[in-house]
N, C-alpha and C. Protein backbone atom coordinates (compact mmCIF):
# COMPACT_ATOMS: atom_id res chain seq x y z
N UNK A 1 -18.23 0.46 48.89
CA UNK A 1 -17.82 -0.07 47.61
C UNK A 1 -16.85 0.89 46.95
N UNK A 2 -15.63 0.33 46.43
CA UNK A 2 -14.84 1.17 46.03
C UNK A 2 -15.09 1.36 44.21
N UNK A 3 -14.49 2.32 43.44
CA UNK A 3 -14.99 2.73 42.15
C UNK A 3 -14.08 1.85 41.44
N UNK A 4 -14.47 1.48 40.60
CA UNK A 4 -13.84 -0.17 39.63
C UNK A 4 -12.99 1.00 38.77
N UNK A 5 -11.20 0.33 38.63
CA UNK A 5 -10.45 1.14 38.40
C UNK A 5 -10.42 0.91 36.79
N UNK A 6 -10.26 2.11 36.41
CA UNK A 6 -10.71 2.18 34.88
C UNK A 6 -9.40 1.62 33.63
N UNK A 7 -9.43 1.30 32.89
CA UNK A 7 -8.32 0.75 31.89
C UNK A 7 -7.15 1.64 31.54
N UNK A 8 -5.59 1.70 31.60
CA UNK A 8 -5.13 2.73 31.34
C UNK A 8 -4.69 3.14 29.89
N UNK A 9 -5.58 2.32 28.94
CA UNK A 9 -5.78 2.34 27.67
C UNK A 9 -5.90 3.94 26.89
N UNK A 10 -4.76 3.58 26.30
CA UNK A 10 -4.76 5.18 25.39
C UNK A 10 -5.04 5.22 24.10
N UNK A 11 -5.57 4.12 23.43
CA UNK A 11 -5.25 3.56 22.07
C UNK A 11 -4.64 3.99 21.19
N UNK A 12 -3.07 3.56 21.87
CA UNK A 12 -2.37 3.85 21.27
C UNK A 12 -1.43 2.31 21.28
N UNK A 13 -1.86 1.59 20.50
CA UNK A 13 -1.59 -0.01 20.58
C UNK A 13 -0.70 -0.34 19.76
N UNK A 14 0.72 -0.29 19.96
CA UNK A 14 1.67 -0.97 19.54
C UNK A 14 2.70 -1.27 20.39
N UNK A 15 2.61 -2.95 20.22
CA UNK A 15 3.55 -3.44 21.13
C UNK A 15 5.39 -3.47 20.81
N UNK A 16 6.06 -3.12 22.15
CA UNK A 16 7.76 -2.64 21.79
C UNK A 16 7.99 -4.41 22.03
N UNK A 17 8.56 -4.70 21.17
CA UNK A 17 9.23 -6.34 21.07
C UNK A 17 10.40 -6.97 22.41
N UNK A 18 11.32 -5.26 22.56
CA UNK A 18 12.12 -5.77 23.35
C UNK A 18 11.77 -5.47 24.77
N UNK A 19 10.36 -5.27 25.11
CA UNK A 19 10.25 -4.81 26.50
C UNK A 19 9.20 -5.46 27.03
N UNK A 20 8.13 -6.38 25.50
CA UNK A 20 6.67 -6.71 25.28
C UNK A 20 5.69 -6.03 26.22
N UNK A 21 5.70 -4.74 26.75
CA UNK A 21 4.87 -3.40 26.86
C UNK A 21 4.19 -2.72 25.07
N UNK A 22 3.26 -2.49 25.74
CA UNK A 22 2.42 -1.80 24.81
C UNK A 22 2.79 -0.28 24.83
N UNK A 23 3.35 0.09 23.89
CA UNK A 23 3.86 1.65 24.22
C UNK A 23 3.33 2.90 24.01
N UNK A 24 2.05 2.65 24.19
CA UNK A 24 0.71 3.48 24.49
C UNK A 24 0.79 3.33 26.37
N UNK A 25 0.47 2.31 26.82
CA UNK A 25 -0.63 2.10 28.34
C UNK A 25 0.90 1.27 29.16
N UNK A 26 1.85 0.90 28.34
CA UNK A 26 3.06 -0.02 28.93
C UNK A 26 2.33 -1.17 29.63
N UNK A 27 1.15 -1.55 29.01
CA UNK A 27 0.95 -3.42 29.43
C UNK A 27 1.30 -3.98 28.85
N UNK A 28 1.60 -5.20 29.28
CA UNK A 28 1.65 -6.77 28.73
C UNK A 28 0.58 -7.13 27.99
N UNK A 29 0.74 -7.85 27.25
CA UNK A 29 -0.33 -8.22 26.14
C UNK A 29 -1.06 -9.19 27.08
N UNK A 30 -0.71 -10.30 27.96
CA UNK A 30 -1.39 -10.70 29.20
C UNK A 30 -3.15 -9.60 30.15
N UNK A 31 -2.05 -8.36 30.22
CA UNK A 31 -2.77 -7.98 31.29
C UNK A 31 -3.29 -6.67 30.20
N UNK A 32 -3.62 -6.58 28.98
CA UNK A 32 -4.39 -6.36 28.12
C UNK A 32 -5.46 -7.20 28.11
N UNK A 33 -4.99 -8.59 27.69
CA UNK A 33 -6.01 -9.74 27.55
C UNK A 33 -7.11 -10.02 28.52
N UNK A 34 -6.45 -9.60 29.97
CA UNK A 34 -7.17 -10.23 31.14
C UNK A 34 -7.58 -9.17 31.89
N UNK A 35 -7.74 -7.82 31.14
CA UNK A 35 -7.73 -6.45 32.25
C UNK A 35 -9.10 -6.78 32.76
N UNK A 36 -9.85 -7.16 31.70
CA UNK A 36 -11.92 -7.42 32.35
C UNK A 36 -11.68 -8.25 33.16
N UNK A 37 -11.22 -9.03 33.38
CA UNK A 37 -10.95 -10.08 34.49
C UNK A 37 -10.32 -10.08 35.75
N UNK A 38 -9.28 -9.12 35.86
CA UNK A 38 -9.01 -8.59 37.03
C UNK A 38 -9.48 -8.16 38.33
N UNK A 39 -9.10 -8.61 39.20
CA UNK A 39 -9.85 -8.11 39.98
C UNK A 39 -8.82 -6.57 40.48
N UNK A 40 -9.83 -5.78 41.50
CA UNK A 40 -9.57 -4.35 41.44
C UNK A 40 -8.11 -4.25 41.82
N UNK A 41 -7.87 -4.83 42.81
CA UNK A 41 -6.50 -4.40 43.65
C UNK A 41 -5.44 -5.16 42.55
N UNK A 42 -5.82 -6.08 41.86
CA UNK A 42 -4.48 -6.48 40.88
C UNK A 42 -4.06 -5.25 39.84
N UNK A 43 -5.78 -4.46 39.36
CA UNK A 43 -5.71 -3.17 38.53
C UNK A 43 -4.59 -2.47 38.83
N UNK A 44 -4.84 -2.17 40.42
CA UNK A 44 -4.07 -1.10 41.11
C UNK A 44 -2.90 -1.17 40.74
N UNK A 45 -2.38 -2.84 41.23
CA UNK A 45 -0.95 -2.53 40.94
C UNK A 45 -0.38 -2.98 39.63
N UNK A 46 -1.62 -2.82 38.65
CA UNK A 46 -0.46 -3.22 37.41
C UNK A 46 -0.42 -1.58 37.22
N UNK A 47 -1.48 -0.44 37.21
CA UNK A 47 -1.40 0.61 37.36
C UNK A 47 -0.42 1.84 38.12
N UNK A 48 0.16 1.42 39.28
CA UNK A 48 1.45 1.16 39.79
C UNK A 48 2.66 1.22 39.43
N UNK A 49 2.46 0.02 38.75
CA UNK A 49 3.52 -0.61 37.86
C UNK A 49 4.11 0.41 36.18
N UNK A 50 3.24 1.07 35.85
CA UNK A 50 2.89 1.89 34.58
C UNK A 50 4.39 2.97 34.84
N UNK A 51 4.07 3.76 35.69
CA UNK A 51 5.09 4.89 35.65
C UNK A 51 6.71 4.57 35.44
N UNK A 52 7.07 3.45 35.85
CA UNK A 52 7.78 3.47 36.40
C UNK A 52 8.53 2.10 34.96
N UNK A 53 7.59 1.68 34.24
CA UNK A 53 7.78 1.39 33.01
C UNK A 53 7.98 2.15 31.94
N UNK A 54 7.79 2.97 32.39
CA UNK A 54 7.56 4.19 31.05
C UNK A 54 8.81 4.76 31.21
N UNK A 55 9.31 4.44 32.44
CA UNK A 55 10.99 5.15 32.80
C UNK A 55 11.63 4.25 31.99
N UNK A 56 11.43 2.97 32.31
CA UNK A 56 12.33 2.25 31.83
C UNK A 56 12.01 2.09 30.44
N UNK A 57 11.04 2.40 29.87
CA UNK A 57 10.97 1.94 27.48
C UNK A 57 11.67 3.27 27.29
N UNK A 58 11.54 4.60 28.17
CA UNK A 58 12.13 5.52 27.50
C UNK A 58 13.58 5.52 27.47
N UNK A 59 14.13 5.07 28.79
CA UNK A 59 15.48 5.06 28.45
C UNK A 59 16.40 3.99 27.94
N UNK A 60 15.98 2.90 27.09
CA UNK A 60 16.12 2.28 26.30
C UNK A 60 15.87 2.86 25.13
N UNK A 61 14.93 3.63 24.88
CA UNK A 61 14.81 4.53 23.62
C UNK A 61 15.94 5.46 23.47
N UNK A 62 16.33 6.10 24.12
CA UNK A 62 16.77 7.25 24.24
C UNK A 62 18.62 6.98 23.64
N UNK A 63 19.10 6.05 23.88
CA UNK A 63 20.22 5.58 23.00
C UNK A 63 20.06 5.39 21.38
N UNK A 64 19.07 5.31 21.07
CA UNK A 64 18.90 4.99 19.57
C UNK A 64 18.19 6.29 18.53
N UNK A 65 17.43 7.35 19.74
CA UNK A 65 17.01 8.59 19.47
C UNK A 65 18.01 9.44 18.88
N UNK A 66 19.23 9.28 20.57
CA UNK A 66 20.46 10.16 20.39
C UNK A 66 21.81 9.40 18.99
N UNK A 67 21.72 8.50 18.90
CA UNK A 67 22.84 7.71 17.57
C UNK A 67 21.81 8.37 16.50
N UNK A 68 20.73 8.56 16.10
CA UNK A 68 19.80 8.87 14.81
C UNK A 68 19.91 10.48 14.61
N UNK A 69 20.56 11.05 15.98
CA UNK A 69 20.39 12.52 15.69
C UNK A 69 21.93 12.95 14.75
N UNK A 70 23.07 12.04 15.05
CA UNK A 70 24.60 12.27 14.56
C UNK A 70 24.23 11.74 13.29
């Protein structure tokens, strides 16, 4: 039996409008809704999926960081 993969919940819950990631955990408000419901290997790869979101909200951020610093 493998160990039931845990939520990547940081509560830090506010959702970015233009990416609809949660920019705490970078889920979908979907796979927020349905994380108890998941089964394990879907966990995995929305978990997977996380890093590599977080590339992408930051560098969409990062144009509006750098215009706020001038």
């Amino acid at each position: 039996m493998s160990t039931p993969v845990a939520s990547p919940c940081i509560n830090v819950c506010k959702m970015d409008q233009a990416s609809g990631w949660c920019t705490g955990c970078m889920r979908t408000l979907d796979e927020i809704a349905c994380w108890s419901q998941l089964d394990e290997d879907t966990k995995r790869t929305v978990w997977q999926q996380l890093p590599q979101r977080r590339v992408q909200w930051r560098a969409r951020q990062r144009p509006a960081l750098d215009g706020a610093a001038t």
